[in-house]
N, C-alpha and C. Protein backbone atom coordinates (compact mmCIF):
# COMPACT_ATOMS: atom_id res chain seq x y z
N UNK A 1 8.93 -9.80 -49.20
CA UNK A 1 7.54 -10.12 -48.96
C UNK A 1 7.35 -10.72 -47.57
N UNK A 2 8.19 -11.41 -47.26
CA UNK A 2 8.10 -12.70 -45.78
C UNK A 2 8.02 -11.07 -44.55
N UNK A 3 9.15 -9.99 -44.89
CA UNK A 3 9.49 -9.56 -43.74
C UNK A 3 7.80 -8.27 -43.62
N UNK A 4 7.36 -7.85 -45.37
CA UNK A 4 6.05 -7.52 -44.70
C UNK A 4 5.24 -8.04 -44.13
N UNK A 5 4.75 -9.30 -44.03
CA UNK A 5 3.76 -10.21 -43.36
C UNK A 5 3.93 -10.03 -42.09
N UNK A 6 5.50 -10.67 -41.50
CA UNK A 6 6.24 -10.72 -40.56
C UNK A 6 5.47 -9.51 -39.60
N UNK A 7 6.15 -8.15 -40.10
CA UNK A 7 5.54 -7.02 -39.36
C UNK A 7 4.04 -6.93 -40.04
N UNK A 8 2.81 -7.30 -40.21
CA UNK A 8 2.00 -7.30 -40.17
C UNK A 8 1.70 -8.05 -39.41
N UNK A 9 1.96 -9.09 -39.09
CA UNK A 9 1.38 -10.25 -37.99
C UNK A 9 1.93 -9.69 -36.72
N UNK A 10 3.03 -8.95 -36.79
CA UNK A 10 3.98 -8.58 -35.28
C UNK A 10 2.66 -7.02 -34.81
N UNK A 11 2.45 -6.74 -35.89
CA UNK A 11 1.18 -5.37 -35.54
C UNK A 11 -0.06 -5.66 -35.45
N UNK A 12 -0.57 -6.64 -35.49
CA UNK A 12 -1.88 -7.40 -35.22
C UNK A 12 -1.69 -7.89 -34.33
N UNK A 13 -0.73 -9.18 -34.06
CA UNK A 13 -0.98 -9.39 -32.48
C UNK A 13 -0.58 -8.38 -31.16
N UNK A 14 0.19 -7.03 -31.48
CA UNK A 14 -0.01 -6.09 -30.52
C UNK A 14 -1.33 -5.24 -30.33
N UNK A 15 -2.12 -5.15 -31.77
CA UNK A 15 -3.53 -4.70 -31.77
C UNK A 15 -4.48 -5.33 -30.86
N UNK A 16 -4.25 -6.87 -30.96
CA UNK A 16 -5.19 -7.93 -30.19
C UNK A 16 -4.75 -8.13 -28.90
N UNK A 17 -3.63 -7.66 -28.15
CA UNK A 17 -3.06 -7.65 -26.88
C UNK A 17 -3.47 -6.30 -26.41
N UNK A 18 -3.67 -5.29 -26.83
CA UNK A 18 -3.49 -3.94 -26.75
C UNK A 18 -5.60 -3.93 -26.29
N UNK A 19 -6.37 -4.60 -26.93
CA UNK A 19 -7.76 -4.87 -26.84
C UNK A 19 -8.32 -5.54 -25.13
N UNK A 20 -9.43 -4.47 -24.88
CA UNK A 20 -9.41 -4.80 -23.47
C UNK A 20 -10.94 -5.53 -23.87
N UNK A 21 -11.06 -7.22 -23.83
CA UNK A 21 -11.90 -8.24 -23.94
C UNK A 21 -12.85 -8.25 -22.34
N UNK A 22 -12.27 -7.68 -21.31
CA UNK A 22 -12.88 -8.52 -20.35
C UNK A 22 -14.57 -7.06 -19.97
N UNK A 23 -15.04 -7.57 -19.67
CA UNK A 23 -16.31 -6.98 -19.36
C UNK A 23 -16.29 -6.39 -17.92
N UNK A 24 -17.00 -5.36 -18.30
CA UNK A 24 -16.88 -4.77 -16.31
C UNK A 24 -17.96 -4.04 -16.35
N UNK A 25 -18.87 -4.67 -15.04
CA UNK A 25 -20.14 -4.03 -14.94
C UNK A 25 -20.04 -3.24 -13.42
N UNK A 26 -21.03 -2.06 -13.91
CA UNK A 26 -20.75 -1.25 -12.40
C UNK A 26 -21.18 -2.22 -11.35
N UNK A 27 -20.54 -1.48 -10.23
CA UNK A 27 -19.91 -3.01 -8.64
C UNK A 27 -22.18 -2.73 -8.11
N UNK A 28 -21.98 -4.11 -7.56
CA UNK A 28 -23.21 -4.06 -7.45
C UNK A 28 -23.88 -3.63 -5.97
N UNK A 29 -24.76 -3.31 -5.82
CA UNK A 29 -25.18 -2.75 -4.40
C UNK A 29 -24.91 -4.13 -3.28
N UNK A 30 -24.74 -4.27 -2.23
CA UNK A 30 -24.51 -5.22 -1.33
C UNK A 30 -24.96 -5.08 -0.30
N UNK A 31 -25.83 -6.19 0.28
CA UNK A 31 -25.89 -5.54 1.61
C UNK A 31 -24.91 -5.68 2.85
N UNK A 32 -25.15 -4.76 3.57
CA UNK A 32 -24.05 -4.52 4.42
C UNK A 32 -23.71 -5.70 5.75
N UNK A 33 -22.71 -5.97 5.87
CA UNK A 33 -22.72 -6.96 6.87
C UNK A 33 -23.78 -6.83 8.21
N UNK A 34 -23.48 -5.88 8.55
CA UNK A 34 -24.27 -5.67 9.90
C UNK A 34 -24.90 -4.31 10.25
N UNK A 35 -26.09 -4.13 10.30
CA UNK A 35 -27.00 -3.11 10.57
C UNK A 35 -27.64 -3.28 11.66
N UNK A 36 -28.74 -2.11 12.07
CA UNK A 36 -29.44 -1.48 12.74
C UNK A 36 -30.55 -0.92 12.30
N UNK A 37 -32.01 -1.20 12.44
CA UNK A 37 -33.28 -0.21 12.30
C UNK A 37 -33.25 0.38 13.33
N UNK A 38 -33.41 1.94 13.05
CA UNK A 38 -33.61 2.31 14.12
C UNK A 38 -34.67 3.62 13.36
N UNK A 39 -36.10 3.62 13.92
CA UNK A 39 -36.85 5.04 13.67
C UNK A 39 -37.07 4.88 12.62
N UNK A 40 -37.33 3.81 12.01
CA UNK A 40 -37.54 3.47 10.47
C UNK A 40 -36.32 3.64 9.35
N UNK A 41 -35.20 4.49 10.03
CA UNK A 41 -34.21 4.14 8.86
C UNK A 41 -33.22 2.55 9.66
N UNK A 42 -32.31 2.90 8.27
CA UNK A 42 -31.29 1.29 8.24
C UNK A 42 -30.33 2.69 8.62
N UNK A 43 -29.41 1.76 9.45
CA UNK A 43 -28.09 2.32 10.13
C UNK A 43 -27.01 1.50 9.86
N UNK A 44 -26.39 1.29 8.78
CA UNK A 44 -25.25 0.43 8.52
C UNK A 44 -23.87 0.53 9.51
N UNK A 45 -23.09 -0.53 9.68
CA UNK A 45 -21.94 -0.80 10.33
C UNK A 45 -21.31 0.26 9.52
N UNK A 46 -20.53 1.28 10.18
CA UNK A 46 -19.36 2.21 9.94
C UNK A 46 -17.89 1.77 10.22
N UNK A 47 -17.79 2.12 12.03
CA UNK A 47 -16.17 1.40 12.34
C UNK A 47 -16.86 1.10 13.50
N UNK A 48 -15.39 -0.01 13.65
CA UNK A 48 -15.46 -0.21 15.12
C UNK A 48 -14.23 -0.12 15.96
N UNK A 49 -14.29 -0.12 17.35
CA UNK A 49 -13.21 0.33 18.46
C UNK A 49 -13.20 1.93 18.14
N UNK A 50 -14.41 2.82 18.74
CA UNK A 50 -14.38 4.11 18.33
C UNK A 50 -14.19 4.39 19.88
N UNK A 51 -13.76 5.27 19.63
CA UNK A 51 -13.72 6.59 21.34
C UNK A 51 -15.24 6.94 21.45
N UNK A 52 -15.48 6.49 22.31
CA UNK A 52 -16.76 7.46 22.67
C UNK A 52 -16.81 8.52 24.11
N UNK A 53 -17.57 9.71 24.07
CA UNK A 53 -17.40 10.91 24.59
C UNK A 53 -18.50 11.08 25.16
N UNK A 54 -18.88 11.96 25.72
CA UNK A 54 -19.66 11.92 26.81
C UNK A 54 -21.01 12.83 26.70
N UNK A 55 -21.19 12.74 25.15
CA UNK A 55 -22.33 13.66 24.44
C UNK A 55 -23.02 12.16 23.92
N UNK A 56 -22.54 10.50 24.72
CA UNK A 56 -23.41 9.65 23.90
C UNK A 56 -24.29 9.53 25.53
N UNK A 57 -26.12 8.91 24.12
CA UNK A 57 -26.99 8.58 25.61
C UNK A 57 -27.45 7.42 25.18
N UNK A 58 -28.23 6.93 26.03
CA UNK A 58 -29.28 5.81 25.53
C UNK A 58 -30.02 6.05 24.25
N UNK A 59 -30.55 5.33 23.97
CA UNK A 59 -31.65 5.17 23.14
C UNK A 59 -33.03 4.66 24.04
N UNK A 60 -32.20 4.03 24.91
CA UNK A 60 -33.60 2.69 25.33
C UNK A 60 -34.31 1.89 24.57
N UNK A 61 -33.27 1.48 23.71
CA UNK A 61 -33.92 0.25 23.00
C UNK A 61 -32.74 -0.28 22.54
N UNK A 62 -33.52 -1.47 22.40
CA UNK A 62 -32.23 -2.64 22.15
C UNK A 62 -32.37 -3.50 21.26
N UNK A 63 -31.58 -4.20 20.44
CA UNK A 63 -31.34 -4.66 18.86
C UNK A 63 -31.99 -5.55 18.97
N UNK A 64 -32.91 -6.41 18.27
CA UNK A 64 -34.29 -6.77 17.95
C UNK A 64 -33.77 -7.69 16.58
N UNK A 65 -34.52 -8.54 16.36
CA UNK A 65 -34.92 -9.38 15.08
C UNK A 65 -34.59 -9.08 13.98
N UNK A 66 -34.97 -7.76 13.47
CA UNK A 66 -34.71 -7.18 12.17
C UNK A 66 -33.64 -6.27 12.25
N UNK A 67 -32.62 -6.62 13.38
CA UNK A 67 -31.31 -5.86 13.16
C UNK A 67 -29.99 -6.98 12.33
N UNK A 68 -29.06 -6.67 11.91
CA UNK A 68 -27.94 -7.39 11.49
C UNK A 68 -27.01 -7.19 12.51
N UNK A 69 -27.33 -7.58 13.61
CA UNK A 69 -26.59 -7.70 14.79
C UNK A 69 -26.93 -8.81 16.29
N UNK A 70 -26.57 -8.53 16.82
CA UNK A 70 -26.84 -10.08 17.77
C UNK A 70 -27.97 -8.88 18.60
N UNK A 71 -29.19 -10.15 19.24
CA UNK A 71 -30.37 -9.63 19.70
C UNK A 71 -29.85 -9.20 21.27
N UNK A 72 -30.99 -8.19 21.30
CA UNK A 72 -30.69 -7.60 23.02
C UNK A 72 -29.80 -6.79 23.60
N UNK A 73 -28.92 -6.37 22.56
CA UNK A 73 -27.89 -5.31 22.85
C UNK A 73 -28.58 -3.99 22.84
N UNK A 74 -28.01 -2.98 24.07
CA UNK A 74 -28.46 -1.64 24.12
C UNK A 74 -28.04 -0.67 22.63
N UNK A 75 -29.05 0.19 22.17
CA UNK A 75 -28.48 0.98 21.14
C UNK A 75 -28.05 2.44 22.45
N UNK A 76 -27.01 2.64 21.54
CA UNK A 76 -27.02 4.52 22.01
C UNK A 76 -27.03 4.97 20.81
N UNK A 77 -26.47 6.72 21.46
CA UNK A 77 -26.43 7.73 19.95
C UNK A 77 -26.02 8.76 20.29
N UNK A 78 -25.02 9.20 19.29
CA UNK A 78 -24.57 10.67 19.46
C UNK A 78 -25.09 11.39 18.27
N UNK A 79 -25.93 13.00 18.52
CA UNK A 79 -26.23 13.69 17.94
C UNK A 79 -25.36 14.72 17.09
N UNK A 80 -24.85 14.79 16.21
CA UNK A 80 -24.16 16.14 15.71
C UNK A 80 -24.52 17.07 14.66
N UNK A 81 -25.57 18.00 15.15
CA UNK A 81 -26.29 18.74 13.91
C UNK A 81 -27.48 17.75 13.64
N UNK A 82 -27.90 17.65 12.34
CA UNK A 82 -28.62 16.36 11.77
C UNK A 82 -28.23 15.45 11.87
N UNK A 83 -26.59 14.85 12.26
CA UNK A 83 -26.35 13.58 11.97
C UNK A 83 -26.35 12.75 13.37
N UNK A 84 -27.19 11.74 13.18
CA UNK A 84 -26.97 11.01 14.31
C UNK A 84 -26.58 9.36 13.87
N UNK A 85 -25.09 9.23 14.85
CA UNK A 85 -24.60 8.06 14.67
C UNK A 85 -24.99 7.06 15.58
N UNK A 86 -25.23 5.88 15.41
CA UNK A 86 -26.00 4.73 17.01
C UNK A 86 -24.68 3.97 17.09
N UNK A 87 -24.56 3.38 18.02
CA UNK A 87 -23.43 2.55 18.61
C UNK A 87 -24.11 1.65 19.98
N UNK A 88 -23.56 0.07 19.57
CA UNK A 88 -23.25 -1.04 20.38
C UNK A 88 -22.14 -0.87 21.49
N UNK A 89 -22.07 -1.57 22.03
CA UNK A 89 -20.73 -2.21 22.50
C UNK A 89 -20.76 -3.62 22.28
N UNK A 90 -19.99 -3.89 21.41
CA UNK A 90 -19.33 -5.37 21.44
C UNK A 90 -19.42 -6.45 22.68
N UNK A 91 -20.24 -7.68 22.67
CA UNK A 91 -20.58 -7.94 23.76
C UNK A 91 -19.09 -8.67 24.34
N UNK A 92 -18.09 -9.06 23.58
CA UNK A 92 -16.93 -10.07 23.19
C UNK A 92 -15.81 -9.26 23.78
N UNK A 93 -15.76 -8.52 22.99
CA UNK A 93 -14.15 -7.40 22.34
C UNK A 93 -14.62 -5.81 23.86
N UNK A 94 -15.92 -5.94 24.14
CA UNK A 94 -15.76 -4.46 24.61
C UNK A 94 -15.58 -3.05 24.38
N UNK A 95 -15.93 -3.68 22.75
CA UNK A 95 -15.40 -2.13 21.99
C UNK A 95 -16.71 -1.88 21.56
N UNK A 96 -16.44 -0.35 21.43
CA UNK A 96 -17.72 0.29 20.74
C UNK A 96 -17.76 0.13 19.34
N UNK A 97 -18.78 -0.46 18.74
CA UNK A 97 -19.45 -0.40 17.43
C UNK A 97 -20.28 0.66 16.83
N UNK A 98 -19.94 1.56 15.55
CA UNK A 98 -20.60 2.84 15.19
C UNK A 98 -21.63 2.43 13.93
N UNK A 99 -22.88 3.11 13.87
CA UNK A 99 -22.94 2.39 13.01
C UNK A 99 -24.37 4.15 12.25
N UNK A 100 -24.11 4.27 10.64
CA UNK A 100 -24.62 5.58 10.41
C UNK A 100 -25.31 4.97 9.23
N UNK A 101 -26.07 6.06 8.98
CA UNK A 101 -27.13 6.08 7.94
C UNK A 101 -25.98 6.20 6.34
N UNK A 102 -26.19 5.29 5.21
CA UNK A 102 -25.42 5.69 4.16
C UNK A 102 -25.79 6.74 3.32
């Protein structure tokens, strides 16, 4: 009798170990560290220290109040097809900052 219990209690607490208790909710939207309005869309931070090539131009305008970036920096942009990516330069580091529509 002792050794059925035994393996009944030894198969219950692998049932109750084996049970996944913890809760997981889908990851939640965030906003992005550092953006760009530009033309009425949001341009989120992509990468940075990118190569840039010689298909980038101005914008003539420069990061403003309602950007997630430090004020007064020039935007550019490279066109490819529909997609157009904008880019900083880092006023610090000197590197180019990319930054695209999600």
């Amino acid at each position: 009798m002792n050794s059925k219990v035994s393996w009944l209690f030894i198969i219950f607490l692998l049932l109750i170990g084996c049970t996944n208790h913890s809760t997981q909710s889908p990851p939640e939207e965030v906003d992005p560290v550092s953006w760009i309005n530009f033309e009425g869309k949001k341009y989120e931070f992509y990468k940075n220290d990118v190569s840039i090539d010689d298909s980038i131009v101005t914008t003539n305008e420069k990061t403003g109040a309602d950007d997630g970036t430090e004020m007064g920096l020039e935007i550019f942009k490279i066109q490819n097809g529909n997609d157009i990516s904008l880019f900083i330069q880092d006023p610090i580091n000197q590197e180019w900052v990319e930054y695209r529509i999600k």
